[in-house]
C-alpha atoms as a PDB file:
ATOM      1  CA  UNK A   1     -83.460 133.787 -78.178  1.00  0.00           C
ATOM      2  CA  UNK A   2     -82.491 135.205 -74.952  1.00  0.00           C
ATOM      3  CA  UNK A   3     -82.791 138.791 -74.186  1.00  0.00           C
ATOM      4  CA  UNK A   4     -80.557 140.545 -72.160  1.00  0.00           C
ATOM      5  CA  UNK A   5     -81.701 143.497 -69.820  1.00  0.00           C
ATOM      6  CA  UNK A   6     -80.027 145.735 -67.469  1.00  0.00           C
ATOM      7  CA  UNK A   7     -79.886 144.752 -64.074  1.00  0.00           C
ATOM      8  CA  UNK A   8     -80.686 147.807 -61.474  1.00  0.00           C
ATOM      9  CA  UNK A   9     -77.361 148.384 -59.954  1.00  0.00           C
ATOM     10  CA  UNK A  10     -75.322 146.557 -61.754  1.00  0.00           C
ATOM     11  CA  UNK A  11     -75.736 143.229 -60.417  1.00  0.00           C
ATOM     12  CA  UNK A  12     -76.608 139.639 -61.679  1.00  0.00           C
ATOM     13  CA  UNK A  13     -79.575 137.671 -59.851  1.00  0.00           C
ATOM     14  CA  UNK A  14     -78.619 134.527 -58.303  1.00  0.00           C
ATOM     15  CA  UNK A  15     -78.112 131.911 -60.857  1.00  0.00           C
ATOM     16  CA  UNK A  16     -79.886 128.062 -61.046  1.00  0.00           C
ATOM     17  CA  UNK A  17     -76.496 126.983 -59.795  1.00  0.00           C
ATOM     18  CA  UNK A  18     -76.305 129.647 -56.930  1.00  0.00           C
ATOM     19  CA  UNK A  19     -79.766 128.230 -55.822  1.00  0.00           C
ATOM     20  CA  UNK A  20     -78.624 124.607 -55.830  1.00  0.00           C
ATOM     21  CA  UNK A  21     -75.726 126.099 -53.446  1.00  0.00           C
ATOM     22  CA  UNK A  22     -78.279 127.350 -51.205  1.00  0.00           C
ATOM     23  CA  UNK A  23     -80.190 124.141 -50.874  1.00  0.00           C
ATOM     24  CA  UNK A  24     -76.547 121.725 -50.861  1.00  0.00           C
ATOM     25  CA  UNK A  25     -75.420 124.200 -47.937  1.00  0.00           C
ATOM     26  CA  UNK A  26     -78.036 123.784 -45.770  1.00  0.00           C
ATOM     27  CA  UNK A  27     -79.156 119.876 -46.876  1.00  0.00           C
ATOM     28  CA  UNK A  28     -76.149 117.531 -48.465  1.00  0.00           C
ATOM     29  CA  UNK A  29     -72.665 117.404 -47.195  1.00  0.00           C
ATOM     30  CA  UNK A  30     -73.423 121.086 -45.798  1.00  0.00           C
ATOM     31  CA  UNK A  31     -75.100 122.727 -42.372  1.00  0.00           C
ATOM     32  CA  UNK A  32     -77.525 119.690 -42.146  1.00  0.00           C
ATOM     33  CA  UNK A  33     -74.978 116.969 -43.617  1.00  0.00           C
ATOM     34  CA  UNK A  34     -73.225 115.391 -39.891  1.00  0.00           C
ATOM     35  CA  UNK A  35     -69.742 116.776 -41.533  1.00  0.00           C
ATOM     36  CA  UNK A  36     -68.930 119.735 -39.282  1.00  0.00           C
ATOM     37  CA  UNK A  37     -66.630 120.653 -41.998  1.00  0.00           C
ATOM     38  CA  UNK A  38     -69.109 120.074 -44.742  1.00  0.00           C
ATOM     39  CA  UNK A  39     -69.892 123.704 -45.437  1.00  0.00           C
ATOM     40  CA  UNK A  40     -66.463 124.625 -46.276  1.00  0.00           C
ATOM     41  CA  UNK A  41     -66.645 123.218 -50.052  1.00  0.00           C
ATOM     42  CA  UNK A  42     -69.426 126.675 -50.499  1.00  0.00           C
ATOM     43  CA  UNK A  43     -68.124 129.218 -48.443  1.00  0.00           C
ATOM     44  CA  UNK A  44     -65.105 131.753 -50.367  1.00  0.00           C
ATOM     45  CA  UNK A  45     -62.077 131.925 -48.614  1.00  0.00           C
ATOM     46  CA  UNK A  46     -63.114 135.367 -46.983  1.00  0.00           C
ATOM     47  CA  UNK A  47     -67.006 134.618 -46.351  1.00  0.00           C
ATOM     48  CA  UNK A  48     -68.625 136.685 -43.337  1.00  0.00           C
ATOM     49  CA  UNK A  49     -71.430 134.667 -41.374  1.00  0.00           C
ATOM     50  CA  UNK A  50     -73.449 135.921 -38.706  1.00  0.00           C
ATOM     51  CA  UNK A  51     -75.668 134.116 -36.722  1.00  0.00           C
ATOM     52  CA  UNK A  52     -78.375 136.398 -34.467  1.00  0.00           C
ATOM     53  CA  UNK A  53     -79.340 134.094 -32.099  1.00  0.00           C
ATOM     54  CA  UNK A  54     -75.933 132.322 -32.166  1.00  0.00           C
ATOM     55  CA  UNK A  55     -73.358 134.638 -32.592  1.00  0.00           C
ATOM     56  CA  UNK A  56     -73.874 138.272 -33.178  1.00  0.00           C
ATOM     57  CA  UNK A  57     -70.176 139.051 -34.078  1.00  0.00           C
ATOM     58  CA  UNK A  58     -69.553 138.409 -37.599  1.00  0.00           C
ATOM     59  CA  UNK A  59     -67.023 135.543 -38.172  1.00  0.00           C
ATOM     60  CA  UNK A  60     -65.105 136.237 -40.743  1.00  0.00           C
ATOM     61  CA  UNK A  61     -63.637 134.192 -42.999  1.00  0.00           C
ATOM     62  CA  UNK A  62     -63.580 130.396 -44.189  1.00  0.00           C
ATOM     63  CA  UNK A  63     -61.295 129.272 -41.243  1.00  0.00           C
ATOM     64  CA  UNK A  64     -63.437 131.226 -38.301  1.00  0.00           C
ATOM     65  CA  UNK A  65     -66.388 130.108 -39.344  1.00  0.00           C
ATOM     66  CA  UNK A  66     -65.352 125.903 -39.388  1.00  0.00           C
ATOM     67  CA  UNK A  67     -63.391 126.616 -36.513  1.00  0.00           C
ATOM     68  CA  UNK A  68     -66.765 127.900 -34.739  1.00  0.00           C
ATOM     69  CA  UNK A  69     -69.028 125.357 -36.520  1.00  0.00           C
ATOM     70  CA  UNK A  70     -66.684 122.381 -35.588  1.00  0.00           C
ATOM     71  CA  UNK A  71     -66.360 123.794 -31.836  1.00  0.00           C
ATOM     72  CA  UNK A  72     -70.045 123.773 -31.523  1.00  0.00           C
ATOM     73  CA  UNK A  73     -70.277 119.818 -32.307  1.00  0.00           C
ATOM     74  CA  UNK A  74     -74.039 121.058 -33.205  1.00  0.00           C
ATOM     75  CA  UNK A  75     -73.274 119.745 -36.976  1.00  0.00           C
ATOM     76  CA  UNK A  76     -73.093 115.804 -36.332  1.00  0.00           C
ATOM     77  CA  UNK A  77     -76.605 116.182 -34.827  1.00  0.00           C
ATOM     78  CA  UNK A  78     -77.786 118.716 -37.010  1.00  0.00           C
ATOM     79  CA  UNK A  79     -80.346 118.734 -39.731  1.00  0.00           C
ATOM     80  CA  UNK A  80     -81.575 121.661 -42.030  1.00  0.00           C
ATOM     81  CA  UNK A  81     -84.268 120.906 -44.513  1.00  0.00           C
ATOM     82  CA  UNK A  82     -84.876 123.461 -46.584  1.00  0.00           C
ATOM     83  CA  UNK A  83     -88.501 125.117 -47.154  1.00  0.00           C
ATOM     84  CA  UNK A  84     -88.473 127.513 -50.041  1.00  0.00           C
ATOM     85  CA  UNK A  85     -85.709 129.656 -51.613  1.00  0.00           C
ATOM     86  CA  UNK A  86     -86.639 133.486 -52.856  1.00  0.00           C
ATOM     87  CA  UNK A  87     -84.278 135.121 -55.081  1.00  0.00           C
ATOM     88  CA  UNK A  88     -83.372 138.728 -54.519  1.00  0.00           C
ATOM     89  CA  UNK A  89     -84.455 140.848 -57.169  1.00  0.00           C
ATOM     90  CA  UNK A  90     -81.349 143.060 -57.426  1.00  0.00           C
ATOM     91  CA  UNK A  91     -78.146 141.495 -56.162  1.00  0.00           C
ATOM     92  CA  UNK A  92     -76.331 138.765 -56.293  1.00  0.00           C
ATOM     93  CA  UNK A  93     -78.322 136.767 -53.604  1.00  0.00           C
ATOM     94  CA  UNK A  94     -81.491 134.508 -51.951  1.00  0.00           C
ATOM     95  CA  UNK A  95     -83.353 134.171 -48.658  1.00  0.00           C
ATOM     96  CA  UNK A  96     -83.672 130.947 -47.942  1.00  0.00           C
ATOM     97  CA  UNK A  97     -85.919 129.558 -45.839  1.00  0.00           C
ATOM     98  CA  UNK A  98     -85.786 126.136 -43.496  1.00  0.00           C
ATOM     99  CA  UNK A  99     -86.556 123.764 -40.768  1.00  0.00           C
ATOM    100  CA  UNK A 100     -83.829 122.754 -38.186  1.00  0.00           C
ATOM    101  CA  UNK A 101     -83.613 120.032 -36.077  1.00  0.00           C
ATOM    102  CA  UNK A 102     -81.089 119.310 -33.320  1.00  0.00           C
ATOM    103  CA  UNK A 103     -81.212 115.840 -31.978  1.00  0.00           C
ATOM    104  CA  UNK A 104     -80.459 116.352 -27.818  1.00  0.00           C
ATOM    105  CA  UNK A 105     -77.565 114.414 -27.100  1.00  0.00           C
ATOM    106  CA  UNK A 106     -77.168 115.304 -23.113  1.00  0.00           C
ATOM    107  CA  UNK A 107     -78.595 111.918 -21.956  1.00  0.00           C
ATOM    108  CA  UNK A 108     -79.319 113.791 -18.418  1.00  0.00           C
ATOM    109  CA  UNK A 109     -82.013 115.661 -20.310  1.00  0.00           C
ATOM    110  CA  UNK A 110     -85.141 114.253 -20.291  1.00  0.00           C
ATOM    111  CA  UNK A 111     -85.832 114.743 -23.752  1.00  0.00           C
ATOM    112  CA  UNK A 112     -82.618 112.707 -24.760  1.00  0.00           C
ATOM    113  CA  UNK A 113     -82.975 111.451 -28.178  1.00  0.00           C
ATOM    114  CA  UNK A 114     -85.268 113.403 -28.895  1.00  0.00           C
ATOM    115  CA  UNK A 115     -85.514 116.428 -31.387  1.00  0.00           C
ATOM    116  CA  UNK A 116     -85.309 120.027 -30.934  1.00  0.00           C
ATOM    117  CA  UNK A 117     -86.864 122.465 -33.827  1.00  0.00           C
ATOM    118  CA  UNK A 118     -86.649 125.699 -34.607  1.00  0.00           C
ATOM    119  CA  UNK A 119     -87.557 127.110 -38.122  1.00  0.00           C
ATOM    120  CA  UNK A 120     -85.782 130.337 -39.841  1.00  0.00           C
ATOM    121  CA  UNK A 121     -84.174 132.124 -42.777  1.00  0.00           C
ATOM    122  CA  UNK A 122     -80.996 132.623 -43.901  1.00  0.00           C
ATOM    123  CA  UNK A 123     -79.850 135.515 -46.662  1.00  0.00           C
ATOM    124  CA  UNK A 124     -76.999 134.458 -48.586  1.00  0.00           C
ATOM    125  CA  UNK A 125     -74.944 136.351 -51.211  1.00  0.00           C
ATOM    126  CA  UNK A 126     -72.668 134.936 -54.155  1.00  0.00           C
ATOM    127  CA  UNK A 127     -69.695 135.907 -55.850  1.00  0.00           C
ATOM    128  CA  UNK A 128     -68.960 135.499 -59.340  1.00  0.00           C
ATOM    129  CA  UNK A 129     -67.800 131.809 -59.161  1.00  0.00           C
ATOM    130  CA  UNK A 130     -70.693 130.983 -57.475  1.00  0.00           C
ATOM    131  CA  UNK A 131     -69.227 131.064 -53.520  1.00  0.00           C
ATOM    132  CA  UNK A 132     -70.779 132.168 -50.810  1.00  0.00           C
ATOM    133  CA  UNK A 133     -69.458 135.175 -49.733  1.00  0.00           C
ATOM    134  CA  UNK A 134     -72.371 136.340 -46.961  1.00  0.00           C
ATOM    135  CA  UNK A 135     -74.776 134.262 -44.572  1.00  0.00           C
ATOM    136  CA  UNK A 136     -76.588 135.986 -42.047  1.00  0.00           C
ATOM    137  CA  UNK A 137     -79.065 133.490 -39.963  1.00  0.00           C
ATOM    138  CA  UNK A 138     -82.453 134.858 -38.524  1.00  0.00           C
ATOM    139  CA  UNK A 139     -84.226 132.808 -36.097  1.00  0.00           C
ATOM    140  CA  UNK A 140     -85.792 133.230 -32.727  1.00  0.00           C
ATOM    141  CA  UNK A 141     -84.201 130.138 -31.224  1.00  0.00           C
ATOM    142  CA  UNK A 142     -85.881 126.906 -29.948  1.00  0.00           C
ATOM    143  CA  UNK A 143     -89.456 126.167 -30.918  1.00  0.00           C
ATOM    144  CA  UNK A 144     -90.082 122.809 -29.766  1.00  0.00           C
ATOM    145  CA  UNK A 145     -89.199 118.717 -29.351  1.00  0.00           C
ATOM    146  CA  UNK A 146     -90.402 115.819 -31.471  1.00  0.00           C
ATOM    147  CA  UNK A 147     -89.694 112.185 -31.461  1.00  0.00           C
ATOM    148  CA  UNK A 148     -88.586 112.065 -35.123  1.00  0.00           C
ATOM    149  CA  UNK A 149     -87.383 114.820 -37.291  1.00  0.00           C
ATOM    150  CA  UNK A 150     -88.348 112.941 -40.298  1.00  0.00           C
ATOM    151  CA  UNK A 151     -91.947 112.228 -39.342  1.00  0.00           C
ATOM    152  CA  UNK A 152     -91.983 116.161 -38.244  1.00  0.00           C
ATOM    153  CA  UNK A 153     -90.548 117.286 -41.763  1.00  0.00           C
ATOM    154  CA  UNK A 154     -92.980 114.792 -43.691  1.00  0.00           C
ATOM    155  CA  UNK A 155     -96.115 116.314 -41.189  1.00  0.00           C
ATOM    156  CA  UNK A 156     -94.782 119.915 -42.299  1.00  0.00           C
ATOM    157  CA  UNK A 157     -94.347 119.288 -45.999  1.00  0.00           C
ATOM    158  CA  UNK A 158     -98.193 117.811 -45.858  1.00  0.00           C
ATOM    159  CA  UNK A 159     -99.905 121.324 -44.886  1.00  0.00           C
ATOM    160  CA  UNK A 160    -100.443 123.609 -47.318  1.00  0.00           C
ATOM    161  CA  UNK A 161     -98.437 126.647 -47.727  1.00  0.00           C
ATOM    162  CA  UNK A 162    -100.841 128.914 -45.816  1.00  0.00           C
ATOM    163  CA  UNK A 163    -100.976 126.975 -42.931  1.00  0.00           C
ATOM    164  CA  UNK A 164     -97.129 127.002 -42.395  1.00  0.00           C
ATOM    165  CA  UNK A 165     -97.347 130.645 -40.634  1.00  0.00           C
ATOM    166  CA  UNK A 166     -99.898 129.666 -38.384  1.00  0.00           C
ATOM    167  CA  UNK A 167     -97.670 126.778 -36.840  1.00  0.00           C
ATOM    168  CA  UNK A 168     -93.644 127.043 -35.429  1.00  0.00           C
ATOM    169  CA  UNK A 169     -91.868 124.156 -34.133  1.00  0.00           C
ATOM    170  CA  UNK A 170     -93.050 120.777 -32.970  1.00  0.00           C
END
């Protein structure tokens, strides 16, 4: 039997499904999929994202935010492993956090090729069917390059979970 308690103001905790969201936006067909329209299929029509390293102002909307995302041609090169996923206690929502890896596509740099990383956290919160309806990104910015994002995940996933805070980027 399940019992049913009241939630502290009023709101449900993020469901299983609303946590496979989380992990599909950043990881298949979403932030880290190579579709710069990928993300769309999660967002609500009238979603606000805010980025504070990227973009401060709050884009608002489904159609701002792919129109930024697919101007920023970050989200061919772009992959977004994701870490660990906490779920809020009182609201509709999780923290999410994740890896990212740009791959440098400038081939005057001298890390062309090459990987950029940077880890950080998201908070997202759901509506009722399951959309997202906030995402506000926390990161510091660059952390780092490495020759393979994959070997650089893998070496990550390896450590224990203690170690993680002790270590940032490549």
């Amino acid at each position: 039997m399940i019992k049913l308690f009241p939630i502290r103001g009023g709101y449900m905790p993020a469901s299983k499904k609303d946590i496979e969201t989380a992990r599909k936006l950043f990881e298949e067909g979403g932030w880290g999929s190579g579709d710069p329209y990928g993300p769309d299929q999660w967002f609500s029509d009238d979603a606000v994202m805010r980025d504070i390293v990227g973009h401060a102002e709050p884009l608002r909307g489904k159609d701002e935010i792919r129109k930024f995302w697919a101007s920023q041609k970050v989200g061919i090169t772009l992959r977004v492993p994701v870490e660990e996923i906490y779920v809020a206690e009182d609201h509709h929502g999780v923290a999410i956090l994740w890896m990212a890896y740009g791959q440098i596509v400038d081939e005057k740099n001298e890390n062309y090729g090459k990987w950029a990383t940077f880890e950080g956290m998201s908070r997202l919160e759901f509506n009722d069917e399951g959309e997202v309806t906030l995402e506000v990104d926390y990161h510091h910015g660059g952390q780092g390059i490495t020759d393979s994002w994959v070997a650089h995940w893998n070496a990550r996933r390896a450590m224990k979970w203690e170690e993680l805070g002790a270590i940032t980027g490549a």
